[in-house]
C-alpha atoms as a PDB file:
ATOM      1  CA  UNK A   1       0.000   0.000   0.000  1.00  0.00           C
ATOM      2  CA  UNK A   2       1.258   3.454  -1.073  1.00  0.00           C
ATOM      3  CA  UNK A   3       1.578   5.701   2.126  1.00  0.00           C
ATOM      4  CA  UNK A   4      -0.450   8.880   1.614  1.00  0.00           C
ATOM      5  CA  UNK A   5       0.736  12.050   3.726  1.00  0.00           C
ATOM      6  CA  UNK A   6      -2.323  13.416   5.381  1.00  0.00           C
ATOM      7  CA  UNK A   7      -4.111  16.525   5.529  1.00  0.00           C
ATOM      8  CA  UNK A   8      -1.213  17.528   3.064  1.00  0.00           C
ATOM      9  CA  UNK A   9      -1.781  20.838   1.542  1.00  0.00           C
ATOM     10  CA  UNK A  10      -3.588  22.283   4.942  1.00  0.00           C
ATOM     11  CA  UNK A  11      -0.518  21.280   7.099  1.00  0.00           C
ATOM     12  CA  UNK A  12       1.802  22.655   4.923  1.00  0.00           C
ATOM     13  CA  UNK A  13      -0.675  26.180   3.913  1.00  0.00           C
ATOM     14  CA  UNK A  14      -0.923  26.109   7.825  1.00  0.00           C
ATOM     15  CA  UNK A  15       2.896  26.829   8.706  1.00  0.00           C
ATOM     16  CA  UNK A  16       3.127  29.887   6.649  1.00  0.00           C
ATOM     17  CA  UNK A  17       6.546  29.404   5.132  1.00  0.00           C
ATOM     18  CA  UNK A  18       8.369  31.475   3.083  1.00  0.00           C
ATOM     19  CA  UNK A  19      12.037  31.256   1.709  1.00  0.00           C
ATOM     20  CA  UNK A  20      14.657  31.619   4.155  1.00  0.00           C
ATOM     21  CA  UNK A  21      12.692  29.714   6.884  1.00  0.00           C
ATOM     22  CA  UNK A  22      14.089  26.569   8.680  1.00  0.00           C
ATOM     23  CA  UNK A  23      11.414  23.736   8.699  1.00  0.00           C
ATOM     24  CA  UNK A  24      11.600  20.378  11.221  1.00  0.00           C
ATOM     25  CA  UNK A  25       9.682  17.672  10.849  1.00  0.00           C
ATOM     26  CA  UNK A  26       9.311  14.982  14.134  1.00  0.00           C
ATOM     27  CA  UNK A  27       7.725  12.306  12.338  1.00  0.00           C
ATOM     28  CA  UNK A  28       9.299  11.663   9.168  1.00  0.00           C
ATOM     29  CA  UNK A  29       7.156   8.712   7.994  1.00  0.00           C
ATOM     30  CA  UNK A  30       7.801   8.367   4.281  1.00  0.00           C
ATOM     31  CA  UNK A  31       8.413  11.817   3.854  1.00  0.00           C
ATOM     32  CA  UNK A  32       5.262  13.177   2.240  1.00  0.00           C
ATOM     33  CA  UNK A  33       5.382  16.302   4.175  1.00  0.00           C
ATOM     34  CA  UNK A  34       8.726  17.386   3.769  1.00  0.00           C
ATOM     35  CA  UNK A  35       8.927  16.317   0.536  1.00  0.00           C
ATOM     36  CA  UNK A  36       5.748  19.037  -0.562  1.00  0.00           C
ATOM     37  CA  UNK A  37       7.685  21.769   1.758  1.00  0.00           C
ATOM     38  CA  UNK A  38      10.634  21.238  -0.947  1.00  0.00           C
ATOM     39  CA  UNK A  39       8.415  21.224  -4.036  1.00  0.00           C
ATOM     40  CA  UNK A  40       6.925  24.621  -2.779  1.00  0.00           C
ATOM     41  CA  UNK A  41      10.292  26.443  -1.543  1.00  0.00           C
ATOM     42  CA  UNK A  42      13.119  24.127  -2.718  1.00  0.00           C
ATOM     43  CA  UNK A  43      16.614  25.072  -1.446  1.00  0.00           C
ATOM     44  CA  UNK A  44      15.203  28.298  -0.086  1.00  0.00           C
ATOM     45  CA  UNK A  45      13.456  26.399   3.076  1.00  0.00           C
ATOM     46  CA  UNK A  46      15.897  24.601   5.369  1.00  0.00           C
ATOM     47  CA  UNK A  47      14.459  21.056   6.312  1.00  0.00           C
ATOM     48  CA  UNK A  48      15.448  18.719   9.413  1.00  0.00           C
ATOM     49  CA  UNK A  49      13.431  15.811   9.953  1.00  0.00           C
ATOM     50  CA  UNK A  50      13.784  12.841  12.467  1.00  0.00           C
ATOM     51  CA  UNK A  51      11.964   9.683  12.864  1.00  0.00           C
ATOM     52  CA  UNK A  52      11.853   6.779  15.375  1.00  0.00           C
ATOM     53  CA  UNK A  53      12.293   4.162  12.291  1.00  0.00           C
ATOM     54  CA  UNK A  54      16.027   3.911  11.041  1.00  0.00           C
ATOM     55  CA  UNK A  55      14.369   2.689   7.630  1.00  0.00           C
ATOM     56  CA  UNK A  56      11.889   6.088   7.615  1.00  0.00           C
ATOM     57  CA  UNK A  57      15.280   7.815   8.025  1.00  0.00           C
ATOM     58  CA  UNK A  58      16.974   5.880   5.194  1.00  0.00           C
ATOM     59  CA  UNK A  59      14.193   6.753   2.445  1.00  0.00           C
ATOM     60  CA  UNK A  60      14.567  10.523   3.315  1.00  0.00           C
ATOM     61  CA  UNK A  61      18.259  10.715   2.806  1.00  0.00           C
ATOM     62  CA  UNK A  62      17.531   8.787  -0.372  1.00  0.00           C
ATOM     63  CA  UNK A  63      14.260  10.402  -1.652  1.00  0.00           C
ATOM     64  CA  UNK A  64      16.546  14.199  -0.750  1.00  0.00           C
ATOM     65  CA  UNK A  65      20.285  13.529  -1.878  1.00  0.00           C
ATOM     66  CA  UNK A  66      21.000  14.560  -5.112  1.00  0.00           C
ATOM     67  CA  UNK A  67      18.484  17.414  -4.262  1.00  0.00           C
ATOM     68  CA  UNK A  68      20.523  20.727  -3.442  1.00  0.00           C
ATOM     69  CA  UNK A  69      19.541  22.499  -0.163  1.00  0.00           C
ATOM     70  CA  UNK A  70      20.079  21.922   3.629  1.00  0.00           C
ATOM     71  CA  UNK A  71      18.420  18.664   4.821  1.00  0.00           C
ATOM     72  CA  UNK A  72      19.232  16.883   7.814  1.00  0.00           C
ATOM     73  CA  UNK A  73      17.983  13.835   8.887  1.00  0.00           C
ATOM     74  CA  UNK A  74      18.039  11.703  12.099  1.00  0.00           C
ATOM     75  CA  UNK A  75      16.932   8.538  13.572  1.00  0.00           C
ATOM     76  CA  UNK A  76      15.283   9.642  16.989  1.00  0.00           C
ATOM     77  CA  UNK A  77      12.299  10.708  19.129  1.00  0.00           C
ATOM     78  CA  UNK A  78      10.611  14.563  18.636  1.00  0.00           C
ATOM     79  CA  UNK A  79      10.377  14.216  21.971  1.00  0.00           C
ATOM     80  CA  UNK A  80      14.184  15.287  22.197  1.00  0.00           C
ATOM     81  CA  UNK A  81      14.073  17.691  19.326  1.00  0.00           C
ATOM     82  CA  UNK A  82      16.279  20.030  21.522  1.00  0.00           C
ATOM     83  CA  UNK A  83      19.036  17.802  21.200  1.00  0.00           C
ATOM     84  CA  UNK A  84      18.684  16.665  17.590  1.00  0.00           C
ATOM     85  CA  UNK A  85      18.616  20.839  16.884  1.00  0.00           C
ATOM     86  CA  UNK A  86      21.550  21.272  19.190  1.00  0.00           C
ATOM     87  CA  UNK A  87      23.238  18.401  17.635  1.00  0.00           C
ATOM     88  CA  UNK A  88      23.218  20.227  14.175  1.00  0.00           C
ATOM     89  CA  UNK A  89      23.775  23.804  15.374  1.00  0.00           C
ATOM     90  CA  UNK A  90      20.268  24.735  15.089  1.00  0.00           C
ATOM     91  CA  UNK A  91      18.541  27.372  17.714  1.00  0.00           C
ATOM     92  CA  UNK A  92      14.981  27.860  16.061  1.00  0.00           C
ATOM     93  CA  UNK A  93      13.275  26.958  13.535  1.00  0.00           C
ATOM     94  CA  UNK A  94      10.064  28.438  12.029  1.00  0.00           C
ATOM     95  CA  UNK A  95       8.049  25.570  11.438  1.00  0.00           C
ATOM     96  CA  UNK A  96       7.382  22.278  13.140  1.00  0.00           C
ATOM     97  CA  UNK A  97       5.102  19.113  11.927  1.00  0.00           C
ATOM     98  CA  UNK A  98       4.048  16.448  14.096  1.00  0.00           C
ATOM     99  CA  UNK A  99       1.614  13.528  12.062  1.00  0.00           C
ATOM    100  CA  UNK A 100       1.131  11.558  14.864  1.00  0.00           C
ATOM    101  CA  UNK A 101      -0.551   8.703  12.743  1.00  0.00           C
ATOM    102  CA  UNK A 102       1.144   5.440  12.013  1.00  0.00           C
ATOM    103  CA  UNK A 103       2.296   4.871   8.302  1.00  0.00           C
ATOM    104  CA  UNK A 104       1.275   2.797   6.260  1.00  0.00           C
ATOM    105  CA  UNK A 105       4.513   1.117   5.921  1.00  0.00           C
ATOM    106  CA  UNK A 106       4.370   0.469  10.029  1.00  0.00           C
ATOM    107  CA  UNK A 107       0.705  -1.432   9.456  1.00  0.00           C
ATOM    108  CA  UNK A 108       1.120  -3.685   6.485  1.00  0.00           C
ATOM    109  CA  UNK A 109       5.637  -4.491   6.625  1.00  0.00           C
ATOM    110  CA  UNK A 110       7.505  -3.749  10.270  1.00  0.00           C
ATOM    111  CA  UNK A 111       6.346  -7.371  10.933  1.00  0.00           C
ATOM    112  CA  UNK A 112       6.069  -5.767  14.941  1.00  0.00           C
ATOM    113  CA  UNK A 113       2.148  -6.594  15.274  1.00  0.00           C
ATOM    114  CA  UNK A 114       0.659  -2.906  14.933  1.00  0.00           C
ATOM    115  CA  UNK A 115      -2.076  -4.451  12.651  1.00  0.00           C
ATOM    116  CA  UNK A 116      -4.789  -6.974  13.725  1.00  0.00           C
ATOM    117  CA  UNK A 117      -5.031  -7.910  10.283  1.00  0.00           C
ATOM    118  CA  UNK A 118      -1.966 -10.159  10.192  1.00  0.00           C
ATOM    119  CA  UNK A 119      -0.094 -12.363  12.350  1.00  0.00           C
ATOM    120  CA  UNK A 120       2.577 -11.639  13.997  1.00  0.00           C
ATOM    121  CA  UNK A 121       4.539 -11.528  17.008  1.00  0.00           C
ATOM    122  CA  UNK A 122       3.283  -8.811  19.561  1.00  0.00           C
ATOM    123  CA  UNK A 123       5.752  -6.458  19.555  1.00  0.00           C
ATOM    124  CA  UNK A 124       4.353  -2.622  18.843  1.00  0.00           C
ATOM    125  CA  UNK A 125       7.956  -1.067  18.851  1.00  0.00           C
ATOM    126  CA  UNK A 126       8.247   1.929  16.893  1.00  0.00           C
ATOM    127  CA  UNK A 127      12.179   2.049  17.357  1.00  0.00           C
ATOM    128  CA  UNK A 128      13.344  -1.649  15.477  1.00  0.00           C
ATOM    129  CA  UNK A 129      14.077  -3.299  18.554  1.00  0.00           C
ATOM    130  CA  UNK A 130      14.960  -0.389  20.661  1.00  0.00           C
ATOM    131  CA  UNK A 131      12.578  -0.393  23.274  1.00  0.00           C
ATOM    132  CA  UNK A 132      12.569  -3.162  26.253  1.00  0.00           C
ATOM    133  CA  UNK A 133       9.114  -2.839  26.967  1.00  0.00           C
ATOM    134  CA  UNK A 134       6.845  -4.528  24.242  1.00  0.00           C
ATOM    135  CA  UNK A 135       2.798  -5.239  23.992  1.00  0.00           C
ATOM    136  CA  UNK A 136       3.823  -8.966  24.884  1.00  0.00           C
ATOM    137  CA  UNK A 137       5.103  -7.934  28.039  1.00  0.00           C
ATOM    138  CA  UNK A 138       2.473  -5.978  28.724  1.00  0.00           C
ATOM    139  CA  UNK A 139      -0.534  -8.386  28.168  1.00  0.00           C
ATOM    140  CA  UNK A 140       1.428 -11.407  29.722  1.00  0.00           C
ATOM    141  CA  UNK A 141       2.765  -9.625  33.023  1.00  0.00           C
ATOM    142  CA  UNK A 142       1.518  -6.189  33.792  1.00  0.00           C
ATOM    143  CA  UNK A 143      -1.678  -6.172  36.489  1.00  0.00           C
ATOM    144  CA  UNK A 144      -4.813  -6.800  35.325  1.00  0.00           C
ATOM    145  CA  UNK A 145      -6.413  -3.372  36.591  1.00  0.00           C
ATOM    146  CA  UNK A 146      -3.197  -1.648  34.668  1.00  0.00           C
ATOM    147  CA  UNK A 147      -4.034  -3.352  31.039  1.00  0.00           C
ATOM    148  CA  UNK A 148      -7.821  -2.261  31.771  1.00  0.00           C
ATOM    149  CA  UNK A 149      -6.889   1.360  33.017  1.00  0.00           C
ATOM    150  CA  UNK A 150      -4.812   1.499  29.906  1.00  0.00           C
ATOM    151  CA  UNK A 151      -7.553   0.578  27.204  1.00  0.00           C
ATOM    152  CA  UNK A 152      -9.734   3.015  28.867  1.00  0.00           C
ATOM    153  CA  UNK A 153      -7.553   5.738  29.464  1.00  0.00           C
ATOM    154  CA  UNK A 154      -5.729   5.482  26.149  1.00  0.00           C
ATOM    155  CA  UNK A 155      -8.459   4.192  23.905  1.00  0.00           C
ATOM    156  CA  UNK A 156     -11.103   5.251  25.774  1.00  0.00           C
ATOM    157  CA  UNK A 157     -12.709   1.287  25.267  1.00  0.00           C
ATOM    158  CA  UNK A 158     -15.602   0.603  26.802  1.00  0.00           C
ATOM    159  CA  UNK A 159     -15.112  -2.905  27.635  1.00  0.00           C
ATOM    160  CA  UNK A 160     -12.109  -2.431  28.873  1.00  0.00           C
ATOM    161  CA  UNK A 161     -12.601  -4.241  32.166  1.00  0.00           C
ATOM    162  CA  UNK A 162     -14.108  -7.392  30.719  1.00  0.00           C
ATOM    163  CA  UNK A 163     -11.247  -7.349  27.797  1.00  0.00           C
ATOM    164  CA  UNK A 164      -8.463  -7.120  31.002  1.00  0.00           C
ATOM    165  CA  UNK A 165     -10.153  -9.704  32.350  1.00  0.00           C
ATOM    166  CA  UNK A 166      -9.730 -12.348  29.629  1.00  0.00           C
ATOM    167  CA  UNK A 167      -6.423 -11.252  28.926  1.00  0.00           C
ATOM    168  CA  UNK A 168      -5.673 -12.295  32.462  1.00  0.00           C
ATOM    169  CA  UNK A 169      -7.213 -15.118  32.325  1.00  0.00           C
ATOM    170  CA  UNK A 170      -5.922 -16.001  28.795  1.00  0.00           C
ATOM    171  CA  UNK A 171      -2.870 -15.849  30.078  1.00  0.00           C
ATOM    172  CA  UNK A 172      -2.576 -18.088  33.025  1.00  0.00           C
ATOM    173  CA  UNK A 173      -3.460 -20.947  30.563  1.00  0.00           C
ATOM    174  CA  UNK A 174      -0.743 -19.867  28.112  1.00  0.00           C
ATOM    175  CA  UNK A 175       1.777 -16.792  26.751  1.00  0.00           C
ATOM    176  CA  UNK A 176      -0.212 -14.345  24.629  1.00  0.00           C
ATOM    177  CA  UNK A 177       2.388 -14.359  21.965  1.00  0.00           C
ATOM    178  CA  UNK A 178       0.794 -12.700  18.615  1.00  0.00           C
ATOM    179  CA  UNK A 179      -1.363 -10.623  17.307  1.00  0.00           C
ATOM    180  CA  UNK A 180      -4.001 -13.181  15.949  1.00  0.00           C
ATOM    181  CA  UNK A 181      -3.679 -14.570  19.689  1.00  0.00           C
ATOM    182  CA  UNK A 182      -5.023 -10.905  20.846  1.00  0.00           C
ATOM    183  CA  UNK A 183      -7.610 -10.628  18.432  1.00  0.00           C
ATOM    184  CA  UNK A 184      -9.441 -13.782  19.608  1.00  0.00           C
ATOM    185  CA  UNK A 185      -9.059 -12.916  23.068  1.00  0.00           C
ATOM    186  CA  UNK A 186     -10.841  -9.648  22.454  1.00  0.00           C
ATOM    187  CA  UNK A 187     -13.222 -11.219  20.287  1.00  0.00           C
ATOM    188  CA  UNK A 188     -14.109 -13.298  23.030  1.00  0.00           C
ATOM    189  CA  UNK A 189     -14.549 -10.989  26.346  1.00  0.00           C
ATOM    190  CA  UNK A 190     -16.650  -8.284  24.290  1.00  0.00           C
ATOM    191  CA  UNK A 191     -20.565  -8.790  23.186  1.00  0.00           C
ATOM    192  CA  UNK A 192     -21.734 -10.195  20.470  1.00  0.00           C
ATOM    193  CA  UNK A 193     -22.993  -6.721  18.843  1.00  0.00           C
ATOM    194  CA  UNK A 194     -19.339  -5.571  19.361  1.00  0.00           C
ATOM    195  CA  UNK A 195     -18.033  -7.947  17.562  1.00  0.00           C
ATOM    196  CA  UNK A 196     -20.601  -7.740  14.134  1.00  0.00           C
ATOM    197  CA  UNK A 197     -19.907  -4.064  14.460  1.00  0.00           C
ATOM    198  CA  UNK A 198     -18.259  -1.804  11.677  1.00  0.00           C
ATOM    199  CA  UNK A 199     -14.981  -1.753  13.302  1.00  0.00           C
ATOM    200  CA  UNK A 200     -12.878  -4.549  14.309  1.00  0.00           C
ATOM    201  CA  UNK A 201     -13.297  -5.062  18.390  1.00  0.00           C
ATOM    202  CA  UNK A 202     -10.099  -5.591  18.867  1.00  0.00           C
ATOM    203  CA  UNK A 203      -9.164  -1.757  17.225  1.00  0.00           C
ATOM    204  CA  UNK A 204      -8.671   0.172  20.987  1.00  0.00           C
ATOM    205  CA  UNK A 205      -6.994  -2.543  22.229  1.00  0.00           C
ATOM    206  CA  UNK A 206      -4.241  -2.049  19.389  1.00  0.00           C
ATOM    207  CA  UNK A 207      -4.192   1.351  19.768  1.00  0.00           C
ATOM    208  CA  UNK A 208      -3.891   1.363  23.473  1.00  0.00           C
ATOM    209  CA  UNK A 209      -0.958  -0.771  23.908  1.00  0.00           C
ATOM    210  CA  UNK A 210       0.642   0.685  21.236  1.00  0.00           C
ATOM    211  CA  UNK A 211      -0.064   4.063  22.895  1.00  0.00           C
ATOM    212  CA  UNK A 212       1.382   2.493  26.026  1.00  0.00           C
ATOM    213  CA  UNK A 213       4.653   0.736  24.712  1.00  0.00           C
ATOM    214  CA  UNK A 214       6.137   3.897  23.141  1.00  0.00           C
ATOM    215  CA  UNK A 215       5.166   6.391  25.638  1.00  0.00           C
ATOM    216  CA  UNK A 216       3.409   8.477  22.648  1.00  0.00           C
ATOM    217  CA  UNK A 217       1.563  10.139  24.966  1.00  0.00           C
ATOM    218  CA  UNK A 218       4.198  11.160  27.056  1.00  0.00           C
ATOM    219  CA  UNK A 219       6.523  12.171  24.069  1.00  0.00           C
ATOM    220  CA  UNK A 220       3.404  14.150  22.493  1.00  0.00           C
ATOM    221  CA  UNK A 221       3.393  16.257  26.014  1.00  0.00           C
ATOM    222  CA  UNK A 222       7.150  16.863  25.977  1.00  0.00           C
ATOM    223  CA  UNK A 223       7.378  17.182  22.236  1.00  0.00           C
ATOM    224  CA  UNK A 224       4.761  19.885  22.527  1.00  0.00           C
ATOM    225  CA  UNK A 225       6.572  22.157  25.069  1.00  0.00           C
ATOM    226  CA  UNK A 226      10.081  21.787  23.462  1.00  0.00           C
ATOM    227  CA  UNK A 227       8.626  22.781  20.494  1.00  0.00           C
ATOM    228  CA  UNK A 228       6.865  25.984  21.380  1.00  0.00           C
ATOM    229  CA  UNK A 229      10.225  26.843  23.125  1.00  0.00           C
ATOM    230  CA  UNK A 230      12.278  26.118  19.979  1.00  0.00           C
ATOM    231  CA  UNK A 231      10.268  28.163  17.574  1.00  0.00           C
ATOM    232  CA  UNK A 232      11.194  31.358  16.418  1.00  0.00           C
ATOM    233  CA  UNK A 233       8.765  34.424  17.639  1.00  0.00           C
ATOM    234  CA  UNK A 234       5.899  33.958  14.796  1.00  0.00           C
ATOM    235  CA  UNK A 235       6.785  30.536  14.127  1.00  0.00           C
ATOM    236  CA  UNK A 236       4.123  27.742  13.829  1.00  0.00           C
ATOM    237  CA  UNK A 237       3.389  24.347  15.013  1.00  0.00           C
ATOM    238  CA  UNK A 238       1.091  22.131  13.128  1.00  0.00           C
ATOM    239  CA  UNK A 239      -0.180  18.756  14.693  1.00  0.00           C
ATOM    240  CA  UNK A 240      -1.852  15.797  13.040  1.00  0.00           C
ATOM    241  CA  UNK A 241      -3.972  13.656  15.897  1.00  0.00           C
ATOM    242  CA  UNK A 242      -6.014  10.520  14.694  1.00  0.00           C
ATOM    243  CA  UNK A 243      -7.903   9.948  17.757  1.00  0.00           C
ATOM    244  CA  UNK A 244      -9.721  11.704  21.008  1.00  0.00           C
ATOM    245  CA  UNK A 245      -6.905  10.876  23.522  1.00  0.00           C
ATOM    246  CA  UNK A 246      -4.135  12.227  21.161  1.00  0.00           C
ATOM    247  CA  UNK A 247      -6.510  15.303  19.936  1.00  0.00           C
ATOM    248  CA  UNK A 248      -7.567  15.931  24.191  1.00  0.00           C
ATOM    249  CA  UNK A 249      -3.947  16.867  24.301  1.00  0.00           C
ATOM    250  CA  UNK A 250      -3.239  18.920  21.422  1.00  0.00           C
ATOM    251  CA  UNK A 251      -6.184  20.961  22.298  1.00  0.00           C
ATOM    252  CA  UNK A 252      -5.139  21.255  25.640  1.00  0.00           C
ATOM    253  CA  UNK A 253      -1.738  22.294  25.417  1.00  0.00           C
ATOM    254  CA  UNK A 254      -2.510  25.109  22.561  1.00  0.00           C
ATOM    255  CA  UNK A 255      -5.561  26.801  24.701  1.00  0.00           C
ATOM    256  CA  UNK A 256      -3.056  26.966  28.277  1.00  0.00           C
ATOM    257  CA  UNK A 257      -0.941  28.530  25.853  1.00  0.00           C
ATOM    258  CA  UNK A 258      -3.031  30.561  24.105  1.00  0.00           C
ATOM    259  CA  UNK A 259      -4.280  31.841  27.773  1.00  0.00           C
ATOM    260  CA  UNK A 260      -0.771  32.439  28.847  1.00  0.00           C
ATOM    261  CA  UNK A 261       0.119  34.756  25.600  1.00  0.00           C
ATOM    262  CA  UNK A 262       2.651  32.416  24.743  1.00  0.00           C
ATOM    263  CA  UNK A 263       0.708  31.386  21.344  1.00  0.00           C
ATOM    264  CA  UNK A 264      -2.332  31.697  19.308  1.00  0.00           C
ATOM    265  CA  UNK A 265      -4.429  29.187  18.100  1.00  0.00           C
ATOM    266  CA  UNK A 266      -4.680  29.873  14.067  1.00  0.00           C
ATOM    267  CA  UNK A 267      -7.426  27.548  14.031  1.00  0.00           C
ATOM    268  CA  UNK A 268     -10.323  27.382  16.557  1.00  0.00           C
ATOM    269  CA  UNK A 269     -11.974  24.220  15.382  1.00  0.00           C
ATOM    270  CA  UNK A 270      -9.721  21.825  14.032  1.00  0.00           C
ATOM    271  CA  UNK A 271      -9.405  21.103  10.040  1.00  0.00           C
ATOM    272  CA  UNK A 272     -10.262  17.558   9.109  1.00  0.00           C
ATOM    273  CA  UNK A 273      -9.974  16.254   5.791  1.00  0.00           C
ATOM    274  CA  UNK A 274     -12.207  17.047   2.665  1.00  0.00           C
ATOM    275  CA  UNK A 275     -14.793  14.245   1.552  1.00  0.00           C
ATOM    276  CA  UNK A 276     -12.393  13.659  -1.300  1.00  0.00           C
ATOM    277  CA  UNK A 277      -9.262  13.169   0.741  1.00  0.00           C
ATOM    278  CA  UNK A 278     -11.132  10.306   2.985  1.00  0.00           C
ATOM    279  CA  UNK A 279     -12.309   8.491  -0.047  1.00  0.00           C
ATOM    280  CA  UNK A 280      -8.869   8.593  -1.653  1.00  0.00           C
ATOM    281  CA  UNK A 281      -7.491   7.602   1.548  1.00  0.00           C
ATOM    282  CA  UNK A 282      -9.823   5.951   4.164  1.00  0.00           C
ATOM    283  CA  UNK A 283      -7.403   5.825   6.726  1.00  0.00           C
ATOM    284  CA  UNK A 284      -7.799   9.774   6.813  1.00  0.00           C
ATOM    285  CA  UNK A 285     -11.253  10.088   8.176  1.00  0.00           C
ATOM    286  CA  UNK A 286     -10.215  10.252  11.906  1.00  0.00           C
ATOM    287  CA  UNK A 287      -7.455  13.296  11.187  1.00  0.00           C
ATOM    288  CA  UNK A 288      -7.311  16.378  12.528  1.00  0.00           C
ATOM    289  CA  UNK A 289      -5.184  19.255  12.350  1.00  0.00           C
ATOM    290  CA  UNK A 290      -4.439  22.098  14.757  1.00  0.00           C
ATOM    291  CA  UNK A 291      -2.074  25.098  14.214  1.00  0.00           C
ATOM    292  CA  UNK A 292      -0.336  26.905  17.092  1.00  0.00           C
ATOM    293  CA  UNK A 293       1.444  30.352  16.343  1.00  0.00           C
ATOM    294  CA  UNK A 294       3.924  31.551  18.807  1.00  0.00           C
ATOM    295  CA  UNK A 295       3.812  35.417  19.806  1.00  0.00           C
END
């Protein structure tokens, strides 16, 4: 599957670049974004870009080097986009991205069980092996009141309870080793009308131990703060969220700073996608996009 960059053209039109500017982007992905910032402003824009995934990394530096212009990329977390910057020399920068949605890539070939769709071992690690904490460790040793008070809290899953439940007891007759081994013990704690329902039960579940294993929340919070710090006076930050949890913070975050005149808000509601962009690419339809200026 192709990876489409979302909310493309209103991220991008949201950061009010112009030549000159330095732009850093914290979650690389397959480059969609920085690639457009280059096919607006070319050389003239300054672009920095890091990424959790080593391979993410790789296809930037290939997709960008025989292209002239400053662009710098590095494997790591935007949580520490202070030390990537300081790393490279950089003080500001005008305009930071943050698409907090999984690629495409991550879903259908890491082989690290983000997707319910296939098989595989139950891993969730955004880094490649980086991280010692993994959704297998999670479901086959962590408390039974943590797993449910992460589904809820991160996922905001109803049947979060019951789902902890059979995990726990899942587990005491055997390891919960893959995905497909999740799936059925989902399948099984939820009712019946859950199950025949439009999404996949087992869809929160994913989402909240994937939430959990890589700290995203935590790194979203930090992220956030470093990067209003790090942008020039009148520089932007644009965030793509894909669910409530993600979006709760986000809006959060931009209206105590908005109330503390360290920011504006650019956009009160938050821009979703067009009814053309979520048929082209389904995976869209939960975006949204919020724009921070810094004053």
């Amino acid at each position: 599957m192709i990876h489409r960059a979302v909310l493309l053209h209103e991220s991008i039109d949201g950061l009010n670049l112009s030549s000159g500017k330095t732009y850093f982007d914290g979650t690389l992905g397959a480059a969609g974004h920085a690639a457009e910032v280059y096919r607006r402003f070319g050389k003239d824009v300054a672009i920095i870009g890091t990424d959790r995934s080593e391979s993410a990394v790789r296809h930037a530096e290939e997709k960008f080097k025989d292209l002239p212009g400053v662009h710098r990329f590095v494997v790591g977390n935007y949580r520490d986009m202070d030390a990537v910057l300081a790393k490279l020399g950089v003080r500001n920068v005008d305009a930071i991205l943050l698409d907090l949605g999984i690629s495409s890539d991550e879903l259908e070939h890491s082989g690290r069980g983000f997707s319910f769709q296939k098989d595989e071992p139950l891993l969730m690690t955004m880094s490649e092996g980086k991280e010692t904490i993994t959704a297998r460790t999670i479901v086959n040793t962590w408390k039974e009141e943590t797993i449910a008070d992460i589904l809820y809290g991160y996922a905001d899953e109803r049947y979060a309870r019951r789902i902890a439940k059979a995990i726990a007891r899942a587990r005491r007759a055997r390891p919960i080793e893959t995905t497909f081994d999740l799936v059925e013990i989902v399948r099984s704690a939820v009712p019946a009308a859950y199950r025949r329902g439009k999404v996949n039960p087992a869809t929160k579940t994913f989402q909240a131990l994937r939430i959990a294993v890589n700290d995203e929340i935590g790194a979203l919070q930090e992220g956030m703060a470093k990067g209003l710090d790090l942008l020039a006076n009148g520089g932007r930050m644009a965030i793509i969220t894909f669910h409530s949890v993600e979006d709760r913070e986000v809006k959060n975050f931009f209206r105590d700073m908005a109330k503390g005149k360290k920011a504006k808000c650019i956009n009160k509601k938050p821009i979703a996608p067009s009814a053309e962009e979520e048929k082209e690419n389904p995976r869209s339809r939960s975006a949204k996009l919020r724009i921070i200026e810094k004053v």
